[in-house]
PDB file of N, CA and C in Angstrom:
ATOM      1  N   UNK A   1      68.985 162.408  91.424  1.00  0.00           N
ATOM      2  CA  UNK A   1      70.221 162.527  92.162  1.00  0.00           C
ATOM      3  C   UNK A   1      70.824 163.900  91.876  1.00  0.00           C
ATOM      4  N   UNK A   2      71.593 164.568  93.167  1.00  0.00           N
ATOM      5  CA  UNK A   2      71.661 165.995  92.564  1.00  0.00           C
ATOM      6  C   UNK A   2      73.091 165.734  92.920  1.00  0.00           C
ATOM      7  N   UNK A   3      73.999 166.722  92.345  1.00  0.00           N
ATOM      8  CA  UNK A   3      75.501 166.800  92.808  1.00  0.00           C
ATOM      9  C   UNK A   3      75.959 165.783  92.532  1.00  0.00           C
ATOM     10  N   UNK A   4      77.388 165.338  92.632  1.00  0.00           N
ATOM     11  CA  UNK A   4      78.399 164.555  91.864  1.00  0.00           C
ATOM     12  C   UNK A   4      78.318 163.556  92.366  1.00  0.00           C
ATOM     13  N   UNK A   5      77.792 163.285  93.590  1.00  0.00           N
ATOM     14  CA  UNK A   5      77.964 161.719  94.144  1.00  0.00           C
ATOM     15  C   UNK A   5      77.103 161.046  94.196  1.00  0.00           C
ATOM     16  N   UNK A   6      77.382 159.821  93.884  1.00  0.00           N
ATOM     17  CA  UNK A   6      75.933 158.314  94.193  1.00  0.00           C
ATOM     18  C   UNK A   6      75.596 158.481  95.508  1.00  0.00           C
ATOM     19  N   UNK A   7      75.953 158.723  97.171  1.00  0.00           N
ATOM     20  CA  UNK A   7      75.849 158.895  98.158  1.00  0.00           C
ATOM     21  C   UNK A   7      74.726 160.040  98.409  1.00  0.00           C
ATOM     22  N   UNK A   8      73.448 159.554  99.584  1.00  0.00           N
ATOM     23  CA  UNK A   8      72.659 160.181 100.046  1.00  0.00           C
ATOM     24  C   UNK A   8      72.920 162.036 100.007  1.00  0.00           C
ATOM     25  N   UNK A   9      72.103 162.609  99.905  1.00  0.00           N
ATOM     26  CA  UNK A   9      72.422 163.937  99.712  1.00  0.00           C
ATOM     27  C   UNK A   9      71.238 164.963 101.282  1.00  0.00           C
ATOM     28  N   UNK A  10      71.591 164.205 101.955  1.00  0.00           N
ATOM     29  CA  UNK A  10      71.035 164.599 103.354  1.00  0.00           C
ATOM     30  C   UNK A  10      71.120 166.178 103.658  1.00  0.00           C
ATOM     31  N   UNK A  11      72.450 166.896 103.893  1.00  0.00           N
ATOM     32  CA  UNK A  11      72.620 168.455 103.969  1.00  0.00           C
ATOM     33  C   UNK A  11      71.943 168.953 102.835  1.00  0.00           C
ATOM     34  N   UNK A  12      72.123 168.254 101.589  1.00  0.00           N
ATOM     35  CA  UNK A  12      71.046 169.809 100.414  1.00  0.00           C
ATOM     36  C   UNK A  12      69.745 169.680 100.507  1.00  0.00           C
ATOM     37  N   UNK A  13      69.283 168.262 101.307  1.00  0.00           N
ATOM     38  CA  UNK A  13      67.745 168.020 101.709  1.00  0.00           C
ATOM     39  C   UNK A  13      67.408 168.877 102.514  1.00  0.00           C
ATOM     40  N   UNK A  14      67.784 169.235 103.642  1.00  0.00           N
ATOM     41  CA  UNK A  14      67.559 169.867 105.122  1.00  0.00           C
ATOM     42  C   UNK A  14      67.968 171.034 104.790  1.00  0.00           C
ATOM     43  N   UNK A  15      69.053 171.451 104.222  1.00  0.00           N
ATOM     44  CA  UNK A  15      69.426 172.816 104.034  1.00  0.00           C
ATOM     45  C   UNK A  15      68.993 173.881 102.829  1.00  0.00           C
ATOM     46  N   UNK A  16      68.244 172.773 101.757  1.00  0.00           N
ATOM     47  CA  UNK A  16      67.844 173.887 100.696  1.00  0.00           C
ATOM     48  C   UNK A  16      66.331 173.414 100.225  1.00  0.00           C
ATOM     49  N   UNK A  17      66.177 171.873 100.189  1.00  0.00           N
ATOM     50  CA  UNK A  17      64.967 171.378  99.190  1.00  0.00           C
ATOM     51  C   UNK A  17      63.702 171.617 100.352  1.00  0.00           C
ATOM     52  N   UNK A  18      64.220 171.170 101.767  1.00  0.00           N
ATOM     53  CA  UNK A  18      63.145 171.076 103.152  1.00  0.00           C
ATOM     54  C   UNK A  18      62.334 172.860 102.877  1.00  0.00           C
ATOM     55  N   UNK A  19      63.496 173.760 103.360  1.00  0.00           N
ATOM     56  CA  UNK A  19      63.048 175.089 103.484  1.00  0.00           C
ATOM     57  C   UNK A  19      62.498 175.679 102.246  1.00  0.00           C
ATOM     58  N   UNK A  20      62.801 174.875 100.936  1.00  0.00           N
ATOM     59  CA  UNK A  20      62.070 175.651  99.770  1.00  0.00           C
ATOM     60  C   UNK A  20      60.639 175.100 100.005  1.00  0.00           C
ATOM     61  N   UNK A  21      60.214 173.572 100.236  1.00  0.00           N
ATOM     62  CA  UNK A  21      59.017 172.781 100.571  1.00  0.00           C
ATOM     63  C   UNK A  21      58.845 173.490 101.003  1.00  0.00           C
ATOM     64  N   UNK A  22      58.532 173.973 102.394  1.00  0.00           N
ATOM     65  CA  UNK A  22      58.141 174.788 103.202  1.00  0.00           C
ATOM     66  C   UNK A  22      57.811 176.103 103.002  1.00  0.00           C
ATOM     67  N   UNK A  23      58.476 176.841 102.299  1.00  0.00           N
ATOM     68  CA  UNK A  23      58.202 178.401 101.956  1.00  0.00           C
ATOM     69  C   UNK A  23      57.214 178.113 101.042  1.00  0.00           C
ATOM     70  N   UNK A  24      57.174 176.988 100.306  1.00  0.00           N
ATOM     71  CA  UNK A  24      55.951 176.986  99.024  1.00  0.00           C
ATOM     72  C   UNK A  24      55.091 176.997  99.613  1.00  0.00           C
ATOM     73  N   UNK A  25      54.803 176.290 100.545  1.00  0.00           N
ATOM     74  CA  UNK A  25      53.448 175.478 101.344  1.00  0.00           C
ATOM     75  C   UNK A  25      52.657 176.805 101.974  1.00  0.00           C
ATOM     76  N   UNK A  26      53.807 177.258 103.022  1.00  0.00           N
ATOM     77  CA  UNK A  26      53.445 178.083 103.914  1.00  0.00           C
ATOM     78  C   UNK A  26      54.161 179.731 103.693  1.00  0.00           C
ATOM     79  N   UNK A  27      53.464 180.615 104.331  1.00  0.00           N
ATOM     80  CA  UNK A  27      53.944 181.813 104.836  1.00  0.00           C
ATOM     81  C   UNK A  27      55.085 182.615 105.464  1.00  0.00           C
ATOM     82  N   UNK A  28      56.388 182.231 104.707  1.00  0.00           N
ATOM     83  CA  UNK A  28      57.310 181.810 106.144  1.00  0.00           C
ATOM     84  C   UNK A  28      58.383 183.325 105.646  1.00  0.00           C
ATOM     85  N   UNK A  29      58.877 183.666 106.695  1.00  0.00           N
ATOM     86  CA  UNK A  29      60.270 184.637 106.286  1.00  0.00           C
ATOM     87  C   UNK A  29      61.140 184.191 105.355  1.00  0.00           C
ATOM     88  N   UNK A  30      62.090 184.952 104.126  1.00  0.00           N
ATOM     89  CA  UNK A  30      62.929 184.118 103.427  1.00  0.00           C
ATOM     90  C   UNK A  30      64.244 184.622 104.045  1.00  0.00           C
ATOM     91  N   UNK A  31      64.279 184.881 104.839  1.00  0.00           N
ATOM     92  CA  UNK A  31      65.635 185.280 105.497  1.00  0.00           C
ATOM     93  C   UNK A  31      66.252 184.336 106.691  1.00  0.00           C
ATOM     94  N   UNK A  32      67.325 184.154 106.710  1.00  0.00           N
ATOM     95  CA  UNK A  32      67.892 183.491 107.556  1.00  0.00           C
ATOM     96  C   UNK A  32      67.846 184.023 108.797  1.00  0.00           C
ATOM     97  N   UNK A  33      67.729 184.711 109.380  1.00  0.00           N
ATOM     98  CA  UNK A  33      66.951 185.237 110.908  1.00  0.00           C
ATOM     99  C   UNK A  33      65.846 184.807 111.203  1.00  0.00           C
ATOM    100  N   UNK A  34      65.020 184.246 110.054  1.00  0.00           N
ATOM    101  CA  UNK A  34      63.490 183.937 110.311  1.00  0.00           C
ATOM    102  C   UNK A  34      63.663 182.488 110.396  1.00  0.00           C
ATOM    103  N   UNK A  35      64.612 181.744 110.569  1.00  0.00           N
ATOM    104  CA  UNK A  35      65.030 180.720 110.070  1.00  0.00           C
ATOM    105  C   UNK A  35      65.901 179.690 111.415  1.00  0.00           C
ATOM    106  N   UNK A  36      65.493 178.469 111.841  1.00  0.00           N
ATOM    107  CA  UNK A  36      66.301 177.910 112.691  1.00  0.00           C
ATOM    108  C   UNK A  36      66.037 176.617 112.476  1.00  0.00           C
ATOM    109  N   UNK A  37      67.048 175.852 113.093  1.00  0.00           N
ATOM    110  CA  UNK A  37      67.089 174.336 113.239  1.00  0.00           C
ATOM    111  C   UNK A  37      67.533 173.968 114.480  1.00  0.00           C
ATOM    112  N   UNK A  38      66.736 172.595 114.907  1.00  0.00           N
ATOM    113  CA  UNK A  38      66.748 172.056 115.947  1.00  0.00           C
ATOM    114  C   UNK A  38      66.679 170.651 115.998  1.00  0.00           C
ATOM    115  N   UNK A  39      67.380 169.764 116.697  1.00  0.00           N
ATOM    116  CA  UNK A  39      66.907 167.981 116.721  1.00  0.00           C
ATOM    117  C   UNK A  39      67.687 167.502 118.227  1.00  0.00           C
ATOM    118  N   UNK A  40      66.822 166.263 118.147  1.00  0.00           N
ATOM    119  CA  UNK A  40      67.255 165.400 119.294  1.00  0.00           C
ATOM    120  C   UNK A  40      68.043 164.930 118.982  1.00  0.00           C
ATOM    121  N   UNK A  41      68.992 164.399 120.420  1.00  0.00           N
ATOM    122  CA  UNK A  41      70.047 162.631 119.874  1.00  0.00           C
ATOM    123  C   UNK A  41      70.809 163.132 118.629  1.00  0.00           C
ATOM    124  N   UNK A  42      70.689 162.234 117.995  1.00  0.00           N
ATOM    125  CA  UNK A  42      71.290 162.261 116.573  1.00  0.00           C
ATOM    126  C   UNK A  42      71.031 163.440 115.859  1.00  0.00           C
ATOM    127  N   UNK A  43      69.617 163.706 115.686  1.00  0.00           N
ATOM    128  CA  UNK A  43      69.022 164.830 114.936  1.00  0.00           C
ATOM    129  C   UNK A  43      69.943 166.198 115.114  1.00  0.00           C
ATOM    130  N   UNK A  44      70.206 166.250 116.724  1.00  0.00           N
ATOM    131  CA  UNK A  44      70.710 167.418 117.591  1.00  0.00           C
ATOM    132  C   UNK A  44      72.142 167.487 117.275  1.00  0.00           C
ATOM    133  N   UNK A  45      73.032 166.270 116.949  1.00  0.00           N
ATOM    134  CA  UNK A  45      74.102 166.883 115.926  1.00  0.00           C
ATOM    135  C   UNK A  45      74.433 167.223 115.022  1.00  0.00           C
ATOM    136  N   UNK A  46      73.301 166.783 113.911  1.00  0.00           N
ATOM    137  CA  UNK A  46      72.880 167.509 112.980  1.00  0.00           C
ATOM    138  C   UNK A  46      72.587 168.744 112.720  1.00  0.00           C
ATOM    139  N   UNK A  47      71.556 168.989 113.820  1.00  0.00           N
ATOM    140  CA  UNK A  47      71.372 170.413 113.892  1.00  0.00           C
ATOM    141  C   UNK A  47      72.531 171.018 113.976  1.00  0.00           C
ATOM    142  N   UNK A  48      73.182 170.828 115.102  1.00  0.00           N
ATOM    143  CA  UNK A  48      74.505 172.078 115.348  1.00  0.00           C
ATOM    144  C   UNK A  48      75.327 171.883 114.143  1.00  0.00           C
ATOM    145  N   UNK A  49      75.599 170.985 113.335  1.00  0.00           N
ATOM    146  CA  UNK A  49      76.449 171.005 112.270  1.00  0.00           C
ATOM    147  C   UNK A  49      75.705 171.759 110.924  1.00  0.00           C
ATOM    148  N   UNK A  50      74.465 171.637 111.061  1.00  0.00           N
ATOM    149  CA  UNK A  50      73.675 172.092 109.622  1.00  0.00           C
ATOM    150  C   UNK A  50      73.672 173.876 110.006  1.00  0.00           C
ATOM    151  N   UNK A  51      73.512 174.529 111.386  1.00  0.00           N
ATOM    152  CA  UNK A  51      73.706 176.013 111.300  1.00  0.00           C
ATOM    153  C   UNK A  51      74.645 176.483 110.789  1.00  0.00           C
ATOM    154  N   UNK A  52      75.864 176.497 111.444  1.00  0.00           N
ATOM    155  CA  UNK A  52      77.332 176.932 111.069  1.00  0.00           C
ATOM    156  C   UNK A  52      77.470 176.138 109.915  1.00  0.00           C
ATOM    157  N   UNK A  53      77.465 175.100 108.905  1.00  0.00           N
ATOM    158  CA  UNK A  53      77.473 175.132 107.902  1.00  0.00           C
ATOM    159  C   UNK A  53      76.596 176.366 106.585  1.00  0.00           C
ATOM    160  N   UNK A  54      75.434 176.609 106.924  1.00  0.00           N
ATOM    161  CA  UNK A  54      74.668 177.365 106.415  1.00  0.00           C
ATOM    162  C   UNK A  54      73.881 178.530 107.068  1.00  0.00           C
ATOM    163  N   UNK A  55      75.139 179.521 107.353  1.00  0.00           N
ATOM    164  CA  UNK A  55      74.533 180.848 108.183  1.00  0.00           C
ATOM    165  C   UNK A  55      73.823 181.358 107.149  1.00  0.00           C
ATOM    166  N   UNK A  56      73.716 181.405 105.683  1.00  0.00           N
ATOM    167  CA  UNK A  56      73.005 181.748 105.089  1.00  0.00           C
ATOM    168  C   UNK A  56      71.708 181.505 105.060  1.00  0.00           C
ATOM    169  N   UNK A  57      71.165 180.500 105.442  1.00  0.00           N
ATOM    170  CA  UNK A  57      69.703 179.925 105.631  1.00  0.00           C
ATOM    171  C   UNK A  57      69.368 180.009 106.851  1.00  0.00           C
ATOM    172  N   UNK A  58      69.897 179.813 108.077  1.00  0.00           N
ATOM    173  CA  UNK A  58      69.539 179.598 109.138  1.00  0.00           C
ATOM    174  C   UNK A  58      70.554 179.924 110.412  1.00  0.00           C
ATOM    175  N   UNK A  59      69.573 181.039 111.174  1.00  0.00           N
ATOM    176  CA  UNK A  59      70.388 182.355 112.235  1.00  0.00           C
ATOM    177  C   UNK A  59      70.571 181.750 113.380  1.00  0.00           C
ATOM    178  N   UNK A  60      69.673 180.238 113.349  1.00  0.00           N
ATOM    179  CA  UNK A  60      69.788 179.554 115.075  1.00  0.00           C
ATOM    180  C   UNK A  60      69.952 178.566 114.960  1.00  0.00           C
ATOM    181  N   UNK A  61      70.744 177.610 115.627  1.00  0.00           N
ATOM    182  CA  UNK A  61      70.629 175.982 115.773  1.00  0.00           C
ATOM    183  C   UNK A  61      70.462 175.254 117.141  1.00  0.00           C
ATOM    184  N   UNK A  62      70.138 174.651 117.375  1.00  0.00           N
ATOM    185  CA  UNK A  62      70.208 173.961 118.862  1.00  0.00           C
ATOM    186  C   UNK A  62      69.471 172.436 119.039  1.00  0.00           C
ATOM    187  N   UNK A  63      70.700 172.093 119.346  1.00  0.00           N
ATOM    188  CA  UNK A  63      70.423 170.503 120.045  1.00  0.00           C
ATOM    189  C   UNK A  63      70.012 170.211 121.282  1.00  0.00           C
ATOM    190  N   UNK A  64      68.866 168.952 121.195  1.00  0.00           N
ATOM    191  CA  UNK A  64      68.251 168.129 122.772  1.00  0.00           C
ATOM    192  C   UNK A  64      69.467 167.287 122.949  1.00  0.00           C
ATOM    193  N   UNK A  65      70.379 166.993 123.991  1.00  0.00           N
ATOM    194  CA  UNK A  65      70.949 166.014 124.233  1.00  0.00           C
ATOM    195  C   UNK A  65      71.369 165.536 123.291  1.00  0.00           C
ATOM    196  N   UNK A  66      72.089 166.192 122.536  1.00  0.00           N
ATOM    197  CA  UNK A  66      72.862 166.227 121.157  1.00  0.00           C
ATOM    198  C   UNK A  66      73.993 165.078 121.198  1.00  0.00           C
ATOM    199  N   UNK A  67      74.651 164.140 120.188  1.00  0.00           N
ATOM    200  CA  UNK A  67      75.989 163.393 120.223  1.00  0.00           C
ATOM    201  C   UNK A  67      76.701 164.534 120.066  1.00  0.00           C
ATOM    202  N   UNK A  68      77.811 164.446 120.222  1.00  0.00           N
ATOM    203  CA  UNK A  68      78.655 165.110 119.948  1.00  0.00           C
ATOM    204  C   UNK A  68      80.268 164.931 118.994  1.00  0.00           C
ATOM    205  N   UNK A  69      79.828 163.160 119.402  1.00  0.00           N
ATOM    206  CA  UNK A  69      80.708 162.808 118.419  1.00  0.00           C
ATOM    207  C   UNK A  69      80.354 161.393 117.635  1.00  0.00           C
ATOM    208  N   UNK A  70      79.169 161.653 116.569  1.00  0.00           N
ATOM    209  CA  UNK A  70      78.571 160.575 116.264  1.00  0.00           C
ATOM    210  C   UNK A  70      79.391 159.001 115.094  1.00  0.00           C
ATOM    211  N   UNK A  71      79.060 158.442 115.066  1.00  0.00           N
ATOM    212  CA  UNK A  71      79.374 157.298 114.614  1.00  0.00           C
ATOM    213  C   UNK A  71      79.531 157.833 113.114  1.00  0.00           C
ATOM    214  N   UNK A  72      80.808 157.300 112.122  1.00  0.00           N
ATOM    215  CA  UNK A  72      80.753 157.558 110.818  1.00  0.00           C
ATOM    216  C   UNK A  72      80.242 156.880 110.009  1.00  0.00           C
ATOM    217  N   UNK A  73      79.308 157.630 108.970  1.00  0.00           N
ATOM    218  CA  UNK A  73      78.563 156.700 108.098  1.00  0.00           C
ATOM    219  C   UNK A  73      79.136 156.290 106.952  1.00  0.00           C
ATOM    220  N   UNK A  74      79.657 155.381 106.282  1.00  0.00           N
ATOM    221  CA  UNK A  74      80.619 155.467 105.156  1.00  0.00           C
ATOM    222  C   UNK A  74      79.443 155.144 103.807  1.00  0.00           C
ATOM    223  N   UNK A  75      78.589 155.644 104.006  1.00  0.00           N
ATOM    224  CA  UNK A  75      77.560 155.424 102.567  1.00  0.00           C
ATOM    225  C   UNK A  75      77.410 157.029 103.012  1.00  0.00           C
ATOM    226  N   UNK A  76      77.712 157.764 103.680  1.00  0.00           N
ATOM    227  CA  UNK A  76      77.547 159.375 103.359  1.00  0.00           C
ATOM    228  C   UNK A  76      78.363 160.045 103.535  1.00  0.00           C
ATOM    229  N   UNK A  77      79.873 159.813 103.489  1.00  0.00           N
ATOM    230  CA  UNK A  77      80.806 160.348 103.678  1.00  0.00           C
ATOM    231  C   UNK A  77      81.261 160.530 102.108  1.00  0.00           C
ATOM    232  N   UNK A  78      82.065 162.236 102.100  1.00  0.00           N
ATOM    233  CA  UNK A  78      82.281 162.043 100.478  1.00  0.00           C
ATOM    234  C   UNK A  78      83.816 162.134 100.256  1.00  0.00           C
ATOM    235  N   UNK A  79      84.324 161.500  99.823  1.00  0.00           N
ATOM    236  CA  UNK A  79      85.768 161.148  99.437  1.00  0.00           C
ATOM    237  C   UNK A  79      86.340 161.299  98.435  1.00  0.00           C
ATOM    238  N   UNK A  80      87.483 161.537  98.439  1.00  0.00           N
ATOM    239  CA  UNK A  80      88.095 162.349  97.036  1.00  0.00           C
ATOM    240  C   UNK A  80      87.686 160.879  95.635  1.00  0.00           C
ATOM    241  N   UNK A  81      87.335 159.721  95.851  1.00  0.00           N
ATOM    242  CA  UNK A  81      87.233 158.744  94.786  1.00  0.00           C
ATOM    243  C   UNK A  81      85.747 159.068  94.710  1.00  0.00           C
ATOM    244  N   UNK A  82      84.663 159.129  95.829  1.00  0.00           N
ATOM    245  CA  UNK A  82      83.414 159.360  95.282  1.00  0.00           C
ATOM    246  C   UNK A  82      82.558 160.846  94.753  1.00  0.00           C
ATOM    247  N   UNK A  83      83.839 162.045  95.051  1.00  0.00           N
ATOM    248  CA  UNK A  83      83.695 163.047  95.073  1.00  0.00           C
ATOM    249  C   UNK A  83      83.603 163.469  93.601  1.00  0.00           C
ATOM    250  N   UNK A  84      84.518 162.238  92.730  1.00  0.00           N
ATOM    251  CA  UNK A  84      84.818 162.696  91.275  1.00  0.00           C
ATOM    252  C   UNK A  84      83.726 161.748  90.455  1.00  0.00           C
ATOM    253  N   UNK A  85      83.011 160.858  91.062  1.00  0.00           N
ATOM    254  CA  UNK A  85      82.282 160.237  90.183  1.00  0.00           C
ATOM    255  C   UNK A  85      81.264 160.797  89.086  1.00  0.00           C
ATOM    256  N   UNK A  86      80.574 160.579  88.468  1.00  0.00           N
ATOM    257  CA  UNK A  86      79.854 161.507  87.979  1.00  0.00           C
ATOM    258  C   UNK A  86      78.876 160.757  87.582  1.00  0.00           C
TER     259      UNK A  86
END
């Protein structure tokens, strides 16, 4: 478990552990220009939320038929009571 909360850790998956997997594996640019995200549906609001969260990693984002205003998950939402847990 990484970071302060018992709650899924989905953004440091996709935004730091995915692209390090990946650079190990493969050949890839380490720069955020070399760098984009994309998803369907659900995936696709993800995407647009995971770019502009992390211009540092990634220069492009774009959603298929993206939500736009998806359903809240309350097992991944972090709140000032689960924010302090440790």
């Amino acid at each position: 478990m990484r970071g302060r909360t018992r709650s899924p850790q989905a953004e440091t998956f996709l935004a730091r552990d995915r692209p390090e997997a990946v650079s190990g594996a493969y050949r890839v640019g380490e720069h955020a220009r070399d760098w984009g995200v994309i998803g369907n549906s659900t995936g696709g609001y993800c995407a647009l939320k995971l770019g502009p969260h992390h211009p540092d990693r990634f220069a492009a984002s774009a959603g298929l038929s993206p939500y736009y205003k998806a359903a809240e998950d309350v097992t991944t939402r972090v709140t000032s009571s689960t924010a302090t847990r440790t």
